[in-house]
N, C-alpha and C. Protein backbone atom coordinates (compact mmCIF):
# COMPACT_ATOMS: atom_id res chain seq x y z
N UNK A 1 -25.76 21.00 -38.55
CA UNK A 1 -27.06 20.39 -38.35
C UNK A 1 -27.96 21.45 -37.74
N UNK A 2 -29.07 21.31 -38.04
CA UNK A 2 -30.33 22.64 -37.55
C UNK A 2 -31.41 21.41 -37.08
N UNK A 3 -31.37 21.97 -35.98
CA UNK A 3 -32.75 21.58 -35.52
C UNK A 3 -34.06 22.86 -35.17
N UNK A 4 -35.05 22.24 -35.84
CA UNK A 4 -36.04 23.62 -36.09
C UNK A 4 -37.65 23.17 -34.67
N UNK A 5 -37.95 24.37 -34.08
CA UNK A 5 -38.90 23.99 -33.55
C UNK A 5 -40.23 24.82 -33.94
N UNK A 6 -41.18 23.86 -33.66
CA UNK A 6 -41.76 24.94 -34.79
C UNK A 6 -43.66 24.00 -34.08
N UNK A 7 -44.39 25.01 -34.73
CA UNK A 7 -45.97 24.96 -34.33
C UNK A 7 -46.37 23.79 -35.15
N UNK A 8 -47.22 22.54 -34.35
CA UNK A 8 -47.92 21.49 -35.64
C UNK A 8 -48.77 21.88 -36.23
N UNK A 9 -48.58 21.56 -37.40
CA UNK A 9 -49.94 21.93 -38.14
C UNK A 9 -50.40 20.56 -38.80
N UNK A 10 -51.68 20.31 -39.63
CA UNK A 10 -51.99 19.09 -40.15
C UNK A 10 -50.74 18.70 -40.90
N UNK A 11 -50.35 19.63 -42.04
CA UNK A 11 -49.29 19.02 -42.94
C UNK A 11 -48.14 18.89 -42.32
N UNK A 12 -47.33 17.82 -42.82
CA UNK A 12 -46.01 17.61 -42.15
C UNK A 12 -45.19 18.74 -42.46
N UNK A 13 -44.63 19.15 -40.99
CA UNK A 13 -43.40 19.81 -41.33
C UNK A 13 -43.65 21.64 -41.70
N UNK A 14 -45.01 21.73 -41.37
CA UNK A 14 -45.63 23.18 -42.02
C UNK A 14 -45.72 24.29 -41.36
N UNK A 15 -45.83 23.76 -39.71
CA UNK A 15 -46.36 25.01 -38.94
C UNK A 15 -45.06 26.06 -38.14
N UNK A 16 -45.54 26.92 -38.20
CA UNK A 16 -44.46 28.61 -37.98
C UNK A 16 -43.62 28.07 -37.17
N UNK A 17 -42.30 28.54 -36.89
CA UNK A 17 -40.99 28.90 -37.22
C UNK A 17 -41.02 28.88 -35.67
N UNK A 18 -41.11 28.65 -34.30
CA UNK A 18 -40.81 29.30 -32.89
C UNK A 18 -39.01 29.78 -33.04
N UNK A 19 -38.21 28.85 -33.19
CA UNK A 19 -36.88 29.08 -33.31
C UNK A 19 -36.46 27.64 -34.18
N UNK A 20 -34.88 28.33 -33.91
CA UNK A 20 -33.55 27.33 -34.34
C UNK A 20 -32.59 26.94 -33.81
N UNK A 21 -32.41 25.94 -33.65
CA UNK A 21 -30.67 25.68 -33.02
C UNK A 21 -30.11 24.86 -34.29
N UNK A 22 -28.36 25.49 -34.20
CA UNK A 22 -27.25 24.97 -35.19
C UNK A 22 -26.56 24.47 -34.23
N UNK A 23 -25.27 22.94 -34.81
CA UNK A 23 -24.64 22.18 -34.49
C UNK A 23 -23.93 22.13 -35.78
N UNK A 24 -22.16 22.44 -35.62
CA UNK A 24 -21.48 22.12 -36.60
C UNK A 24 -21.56 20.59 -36.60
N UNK A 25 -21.48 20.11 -37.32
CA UNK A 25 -20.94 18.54 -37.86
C UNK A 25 -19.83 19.12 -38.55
N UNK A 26 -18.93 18.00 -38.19
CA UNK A 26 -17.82 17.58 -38.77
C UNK A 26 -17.42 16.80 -40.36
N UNK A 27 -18.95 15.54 -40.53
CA UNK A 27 -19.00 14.54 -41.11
C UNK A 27 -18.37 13.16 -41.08
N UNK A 28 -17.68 13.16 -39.82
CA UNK A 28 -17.44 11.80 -38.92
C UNK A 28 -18.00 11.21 -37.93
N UNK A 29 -19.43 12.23 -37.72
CA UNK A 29 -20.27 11.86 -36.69
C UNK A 29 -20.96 10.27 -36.77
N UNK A 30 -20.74 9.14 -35.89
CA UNK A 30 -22.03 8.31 -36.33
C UNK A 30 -23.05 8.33 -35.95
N UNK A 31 -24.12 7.54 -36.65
CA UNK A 31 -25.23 7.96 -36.37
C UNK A 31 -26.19 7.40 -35.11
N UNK A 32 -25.21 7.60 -34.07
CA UNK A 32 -25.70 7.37 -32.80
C UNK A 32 -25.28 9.03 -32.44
N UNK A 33 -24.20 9.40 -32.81
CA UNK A 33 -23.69 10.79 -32.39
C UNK A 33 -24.65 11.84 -33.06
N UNK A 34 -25.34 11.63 -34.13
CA UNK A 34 -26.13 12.28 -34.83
C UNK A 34 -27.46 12.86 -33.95
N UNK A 35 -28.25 11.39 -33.33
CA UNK A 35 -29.08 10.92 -32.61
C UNK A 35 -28.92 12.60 -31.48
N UNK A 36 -27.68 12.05 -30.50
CA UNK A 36 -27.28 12.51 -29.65
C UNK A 36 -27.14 14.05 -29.71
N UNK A 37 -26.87 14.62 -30.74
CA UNK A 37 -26.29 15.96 -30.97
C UNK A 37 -28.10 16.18 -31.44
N UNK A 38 -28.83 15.54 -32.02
CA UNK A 38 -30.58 15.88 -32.38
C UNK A 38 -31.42 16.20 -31.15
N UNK A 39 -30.97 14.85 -29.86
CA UNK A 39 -32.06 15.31 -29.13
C UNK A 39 -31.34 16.28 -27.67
N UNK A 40 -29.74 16.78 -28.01
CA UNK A 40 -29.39 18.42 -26.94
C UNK A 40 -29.99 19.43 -27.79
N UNK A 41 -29.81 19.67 -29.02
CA UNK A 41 -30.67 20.14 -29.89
C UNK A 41 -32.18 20.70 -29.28
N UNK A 42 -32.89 19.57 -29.47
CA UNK A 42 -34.53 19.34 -29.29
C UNK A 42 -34.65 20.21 -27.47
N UNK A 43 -33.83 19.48 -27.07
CA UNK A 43 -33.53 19.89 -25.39
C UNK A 43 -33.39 21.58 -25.16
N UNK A 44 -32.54 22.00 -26.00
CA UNK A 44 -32.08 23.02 -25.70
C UNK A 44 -32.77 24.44 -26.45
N UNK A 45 -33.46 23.53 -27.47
CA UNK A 45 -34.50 24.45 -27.76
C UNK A 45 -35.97 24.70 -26.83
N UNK A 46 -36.17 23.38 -26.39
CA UNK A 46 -37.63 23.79 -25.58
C UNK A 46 -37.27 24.24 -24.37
N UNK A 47 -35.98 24.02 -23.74
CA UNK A 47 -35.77 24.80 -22.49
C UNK A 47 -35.17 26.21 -22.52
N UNK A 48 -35.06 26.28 -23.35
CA UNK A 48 -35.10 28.14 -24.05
C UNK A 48 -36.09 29.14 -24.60
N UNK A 49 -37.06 28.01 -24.95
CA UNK A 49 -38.33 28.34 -25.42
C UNK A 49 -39.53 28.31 -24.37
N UNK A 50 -40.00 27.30 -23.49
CA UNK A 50 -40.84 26.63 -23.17
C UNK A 50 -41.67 28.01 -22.94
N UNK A 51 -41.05 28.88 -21.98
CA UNK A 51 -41.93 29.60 -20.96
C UNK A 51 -42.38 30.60 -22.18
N UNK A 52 -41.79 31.51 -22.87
CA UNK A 52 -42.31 32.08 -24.10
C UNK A 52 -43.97 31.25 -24.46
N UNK A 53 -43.47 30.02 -25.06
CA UNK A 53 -44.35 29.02 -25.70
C UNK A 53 -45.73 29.35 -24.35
N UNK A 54 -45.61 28.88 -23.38
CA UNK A 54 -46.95 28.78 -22.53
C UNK A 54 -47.16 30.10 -21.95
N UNK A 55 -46.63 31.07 -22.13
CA UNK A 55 -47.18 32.51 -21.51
C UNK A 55 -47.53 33.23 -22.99
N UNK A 56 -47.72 32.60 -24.56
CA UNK A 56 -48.26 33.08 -25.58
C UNK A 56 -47.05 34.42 -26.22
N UNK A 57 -46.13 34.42 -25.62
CA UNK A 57 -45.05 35.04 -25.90
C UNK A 57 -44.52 35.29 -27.19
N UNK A 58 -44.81 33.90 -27.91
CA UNK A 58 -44.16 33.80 -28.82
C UNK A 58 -44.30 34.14 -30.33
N UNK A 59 -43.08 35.34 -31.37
CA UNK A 59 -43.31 35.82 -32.48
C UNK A 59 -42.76 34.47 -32.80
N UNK A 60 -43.81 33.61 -33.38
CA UNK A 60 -43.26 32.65 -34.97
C UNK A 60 -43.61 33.27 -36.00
N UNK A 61 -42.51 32.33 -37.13
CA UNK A 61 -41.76 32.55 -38.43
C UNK A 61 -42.66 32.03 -39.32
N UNK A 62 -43.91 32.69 -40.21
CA UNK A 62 -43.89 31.78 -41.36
C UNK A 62 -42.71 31.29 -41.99
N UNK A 63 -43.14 29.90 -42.42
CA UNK A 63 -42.78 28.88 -43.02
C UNK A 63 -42.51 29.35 -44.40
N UNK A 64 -41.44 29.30 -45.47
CA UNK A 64 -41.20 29.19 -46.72
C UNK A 64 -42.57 27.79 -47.12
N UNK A 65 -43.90 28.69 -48.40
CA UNK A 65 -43.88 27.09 -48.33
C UNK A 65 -43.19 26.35 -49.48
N UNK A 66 -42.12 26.14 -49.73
CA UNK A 66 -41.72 25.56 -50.71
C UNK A 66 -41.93 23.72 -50.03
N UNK A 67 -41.90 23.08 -51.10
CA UNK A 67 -41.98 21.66 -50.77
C UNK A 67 -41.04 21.00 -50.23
N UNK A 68 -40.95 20.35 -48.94
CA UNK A 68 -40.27 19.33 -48.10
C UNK A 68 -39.67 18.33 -48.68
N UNK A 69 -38.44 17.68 -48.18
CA UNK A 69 -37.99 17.01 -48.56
C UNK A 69 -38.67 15.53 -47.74
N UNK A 70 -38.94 14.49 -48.08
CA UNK A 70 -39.25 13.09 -47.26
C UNK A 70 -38.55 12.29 -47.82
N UNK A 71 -38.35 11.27 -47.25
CA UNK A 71 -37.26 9.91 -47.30
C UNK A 71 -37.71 8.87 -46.57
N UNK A 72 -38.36 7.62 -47.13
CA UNK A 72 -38.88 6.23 -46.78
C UNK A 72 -38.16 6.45 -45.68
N UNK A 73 -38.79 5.41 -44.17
CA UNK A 73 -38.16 4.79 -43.54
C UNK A 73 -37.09 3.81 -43.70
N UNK A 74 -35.80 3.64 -43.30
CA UNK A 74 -34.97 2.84 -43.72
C UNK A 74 -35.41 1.53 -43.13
N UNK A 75 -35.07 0.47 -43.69
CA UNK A 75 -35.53 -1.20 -43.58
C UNK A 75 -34.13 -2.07 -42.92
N UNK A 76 -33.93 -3.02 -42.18
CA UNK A 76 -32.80 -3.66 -42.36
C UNK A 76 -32.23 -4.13 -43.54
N UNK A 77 -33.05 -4.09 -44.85
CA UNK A 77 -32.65 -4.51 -45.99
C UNK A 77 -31.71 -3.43 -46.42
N UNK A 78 -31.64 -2.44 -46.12
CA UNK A 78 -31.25 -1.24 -46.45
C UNK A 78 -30.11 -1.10 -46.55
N UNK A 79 -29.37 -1.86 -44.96
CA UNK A 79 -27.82 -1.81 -44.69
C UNK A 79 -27.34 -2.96 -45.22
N UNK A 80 -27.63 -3.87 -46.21
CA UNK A 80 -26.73 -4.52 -46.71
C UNK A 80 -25.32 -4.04 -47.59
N UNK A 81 -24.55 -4.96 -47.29
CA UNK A 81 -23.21 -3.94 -47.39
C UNK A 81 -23.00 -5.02 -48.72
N UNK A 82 -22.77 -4.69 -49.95
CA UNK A 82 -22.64 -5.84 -50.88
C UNK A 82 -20.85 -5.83 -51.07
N UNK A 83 -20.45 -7.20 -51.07
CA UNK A 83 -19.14 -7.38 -51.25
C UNK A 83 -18.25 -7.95 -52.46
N UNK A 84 -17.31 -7.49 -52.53
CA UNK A 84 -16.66 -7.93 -54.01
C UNK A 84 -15.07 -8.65 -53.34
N UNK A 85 -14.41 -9.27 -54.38
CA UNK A 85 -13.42 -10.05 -53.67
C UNK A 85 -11.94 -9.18 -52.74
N UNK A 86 -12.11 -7.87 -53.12
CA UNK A 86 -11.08 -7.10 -52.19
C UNK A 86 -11.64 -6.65 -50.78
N UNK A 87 -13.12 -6.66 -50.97
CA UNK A 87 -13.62 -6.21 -49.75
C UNK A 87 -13.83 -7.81 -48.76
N UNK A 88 -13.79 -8.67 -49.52
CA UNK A 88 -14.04 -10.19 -48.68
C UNK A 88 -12.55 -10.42 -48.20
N UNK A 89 -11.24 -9.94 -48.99
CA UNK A 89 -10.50 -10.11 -48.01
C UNK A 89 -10.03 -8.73 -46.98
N UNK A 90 -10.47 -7.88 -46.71
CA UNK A 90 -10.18 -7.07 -45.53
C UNK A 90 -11.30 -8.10 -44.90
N UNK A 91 -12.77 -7.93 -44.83
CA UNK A 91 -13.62 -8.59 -43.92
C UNK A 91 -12.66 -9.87 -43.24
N UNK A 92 -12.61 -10.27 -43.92
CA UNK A 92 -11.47 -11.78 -43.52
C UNK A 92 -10.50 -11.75 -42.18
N UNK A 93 -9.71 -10.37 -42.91
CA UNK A 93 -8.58 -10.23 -41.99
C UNK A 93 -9.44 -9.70 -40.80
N UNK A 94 -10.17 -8.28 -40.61
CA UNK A 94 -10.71 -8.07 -39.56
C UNK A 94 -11.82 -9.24 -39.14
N UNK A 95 -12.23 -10.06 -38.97
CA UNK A 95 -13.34 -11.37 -38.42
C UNK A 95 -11.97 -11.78 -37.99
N UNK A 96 -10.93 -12.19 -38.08
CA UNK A 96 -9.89 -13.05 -38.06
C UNK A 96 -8.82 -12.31 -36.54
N UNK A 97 -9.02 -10.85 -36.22
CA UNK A 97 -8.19 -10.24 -35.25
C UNK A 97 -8.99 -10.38 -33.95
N UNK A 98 -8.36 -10.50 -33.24
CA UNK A 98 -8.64 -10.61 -31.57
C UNK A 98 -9.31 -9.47 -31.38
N UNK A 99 -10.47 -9.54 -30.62
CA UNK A 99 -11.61 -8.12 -29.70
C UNK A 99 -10.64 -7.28 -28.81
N UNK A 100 -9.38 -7.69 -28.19
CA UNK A 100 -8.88 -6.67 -27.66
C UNK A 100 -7.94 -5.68 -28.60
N UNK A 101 -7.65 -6.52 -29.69
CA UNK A 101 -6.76 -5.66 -31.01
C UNK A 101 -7.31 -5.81 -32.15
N UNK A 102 -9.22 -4.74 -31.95
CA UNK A 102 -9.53 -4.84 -32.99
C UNK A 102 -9.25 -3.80 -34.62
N UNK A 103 -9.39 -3.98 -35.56
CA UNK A 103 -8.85 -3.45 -37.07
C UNK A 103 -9.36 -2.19 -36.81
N UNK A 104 -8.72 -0.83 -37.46
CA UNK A 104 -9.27 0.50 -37.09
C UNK A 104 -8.56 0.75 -38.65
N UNK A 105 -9.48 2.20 -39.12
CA UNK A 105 -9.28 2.65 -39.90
C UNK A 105 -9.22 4.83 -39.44
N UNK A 106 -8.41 5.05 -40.28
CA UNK A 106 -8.42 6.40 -40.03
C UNK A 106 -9.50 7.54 -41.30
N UNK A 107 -10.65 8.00 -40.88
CA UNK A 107 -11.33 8.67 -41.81
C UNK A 107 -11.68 10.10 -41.51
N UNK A 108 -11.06 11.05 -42.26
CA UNK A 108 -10.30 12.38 -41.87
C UNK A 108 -9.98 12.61 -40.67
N UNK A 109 -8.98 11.46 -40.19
CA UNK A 109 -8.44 12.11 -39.42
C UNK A 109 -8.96 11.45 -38.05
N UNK A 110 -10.05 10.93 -37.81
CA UNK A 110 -10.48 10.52 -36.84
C UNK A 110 -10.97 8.74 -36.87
N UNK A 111 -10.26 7.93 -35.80
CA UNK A 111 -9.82 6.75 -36.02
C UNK A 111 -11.87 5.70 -35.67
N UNK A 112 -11.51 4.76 -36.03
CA UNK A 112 -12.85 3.92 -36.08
C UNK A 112 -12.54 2.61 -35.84
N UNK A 113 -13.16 1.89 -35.21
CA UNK A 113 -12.70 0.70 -34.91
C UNK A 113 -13.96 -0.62 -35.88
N UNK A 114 -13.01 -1.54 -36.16
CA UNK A 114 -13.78 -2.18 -37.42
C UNK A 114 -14.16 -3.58 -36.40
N UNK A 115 -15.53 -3.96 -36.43
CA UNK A 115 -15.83 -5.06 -35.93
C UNK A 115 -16.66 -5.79 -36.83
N UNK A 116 -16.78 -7.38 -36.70
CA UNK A 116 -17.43 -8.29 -37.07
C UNK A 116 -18.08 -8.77 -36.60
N UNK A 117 -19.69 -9.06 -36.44
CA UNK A 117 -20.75 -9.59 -35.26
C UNK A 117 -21.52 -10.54 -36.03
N UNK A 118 -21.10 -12.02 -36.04
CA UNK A 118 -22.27 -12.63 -36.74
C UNK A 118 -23.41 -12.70 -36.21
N UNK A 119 -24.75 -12.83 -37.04
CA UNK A 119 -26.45 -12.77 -36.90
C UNK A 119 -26.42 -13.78 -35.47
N UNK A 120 -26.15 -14.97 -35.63
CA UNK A 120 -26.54 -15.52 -35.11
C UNK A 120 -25.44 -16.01 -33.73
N UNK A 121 -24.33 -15.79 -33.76
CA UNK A 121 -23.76 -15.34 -32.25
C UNK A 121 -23.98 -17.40 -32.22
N UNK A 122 -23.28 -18.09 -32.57
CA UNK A 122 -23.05 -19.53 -32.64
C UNK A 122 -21.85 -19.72 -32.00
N UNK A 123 -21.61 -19.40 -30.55
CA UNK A 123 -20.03 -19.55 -30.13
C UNK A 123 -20.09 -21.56 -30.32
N UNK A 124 -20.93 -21.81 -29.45
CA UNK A 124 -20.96 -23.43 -29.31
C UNK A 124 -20.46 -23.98 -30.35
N UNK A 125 -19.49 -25.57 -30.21
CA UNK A 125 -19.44 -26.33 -30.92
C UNK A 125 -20.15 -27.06 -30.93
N UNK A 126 -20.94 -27.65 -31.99
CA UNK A 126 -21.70 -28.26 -33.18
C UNK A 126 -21.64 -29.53 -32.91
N UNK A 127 -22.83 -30.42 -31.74
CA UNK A 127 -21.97 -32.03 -31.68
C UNK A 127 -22.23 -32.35 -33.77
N UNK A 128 -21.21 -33.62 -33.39
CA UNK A 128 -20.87 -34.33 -34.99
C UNK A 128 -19.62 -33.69 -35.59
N UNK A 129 -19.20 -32.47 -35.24
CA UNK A 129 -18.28 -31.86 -36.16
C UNK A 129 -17.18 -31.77 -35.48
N UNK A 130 -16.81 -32.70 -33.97
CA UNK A 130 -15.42 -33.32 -33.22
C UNK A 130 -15.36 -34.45 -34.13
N UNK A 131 -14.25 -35.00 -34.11
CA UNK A 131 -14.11 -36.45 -34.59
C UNK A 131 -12.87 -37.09 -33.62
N UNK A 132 -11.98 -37.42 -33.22
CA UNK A 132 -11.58 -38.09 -32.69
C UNK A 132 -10.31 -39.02 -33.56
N UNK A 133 -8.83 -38.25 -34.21
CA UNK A 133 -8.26 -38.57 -33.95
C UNK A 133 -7.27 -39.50 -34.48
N UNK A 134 -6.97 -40.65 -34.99
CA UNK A 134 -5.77 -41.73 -33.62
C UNK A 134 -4.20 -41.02 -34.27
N UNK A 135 -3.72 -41.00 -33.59
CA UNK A 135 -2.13 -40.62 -33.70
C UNK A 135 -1.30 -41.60 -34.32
């Protein structure tokens, strides 16, 4: 992962080069770890930079201008996970295991823990749907 710091200019993404910081990824990172590894990144560039930056110090990099890549904002519609009948029964089994022994999967190598959170978090029982019984 590269995080680039660099001069604003009007166009997105355009203005000179101050520096770079690299971060191997693995490709098991999630994307909270992504987040996390973006803004030591961001951190560790302006506190390496800063004083350069405000004492006019600084040789920046023209910019390649070749054209940028952009990508819509993602939507909650986005993460729908669509399911077919082999994937409805793992979901099954994991909704179905206890929170202290929850379902994990191993993906190269590095383990993940599988949870189920319904929308609406309905622990309560439902008056009408007791009935009562006789032996």
């Amino acid at each position: 992962m590269t995080q680039t710091l660099l001069f604003a200019e009007e166009e997105i993404d355009s203005g000179d080069i101050i520096a770079k910081a690299r971060y191997p990824l693995s490709g098991n990172e999630t994307e909270s770890e992504v987040r996390d590894i973006d803004d030591a990144l961001t951190v560790f560039l302006l506190k390496n930079k800063i004083s350069d930056i405000l004492s006019g110090k600084i040789k920046a990099q023209k910019q390649d201008k070749n054209p940028f890549s952009w990508w819509d904002r993602r939507t909650p519609a986005d993460s729908e996970v669509f399911v077919d009948d082999n994937t409805l029964r793992i979901l099954d089994h994991v909704r179905a295991l206890p929170e202290k022994a929850p379902a994990f999967v191993y993906i190269r190598g590095r383990k993940f823990f599988l949870r189920l959170e319904p929308e609406d978090n309905a622990y309560g029982v439902k008056s009408g749907l007791i009935e009562l019984v006789a032996d």
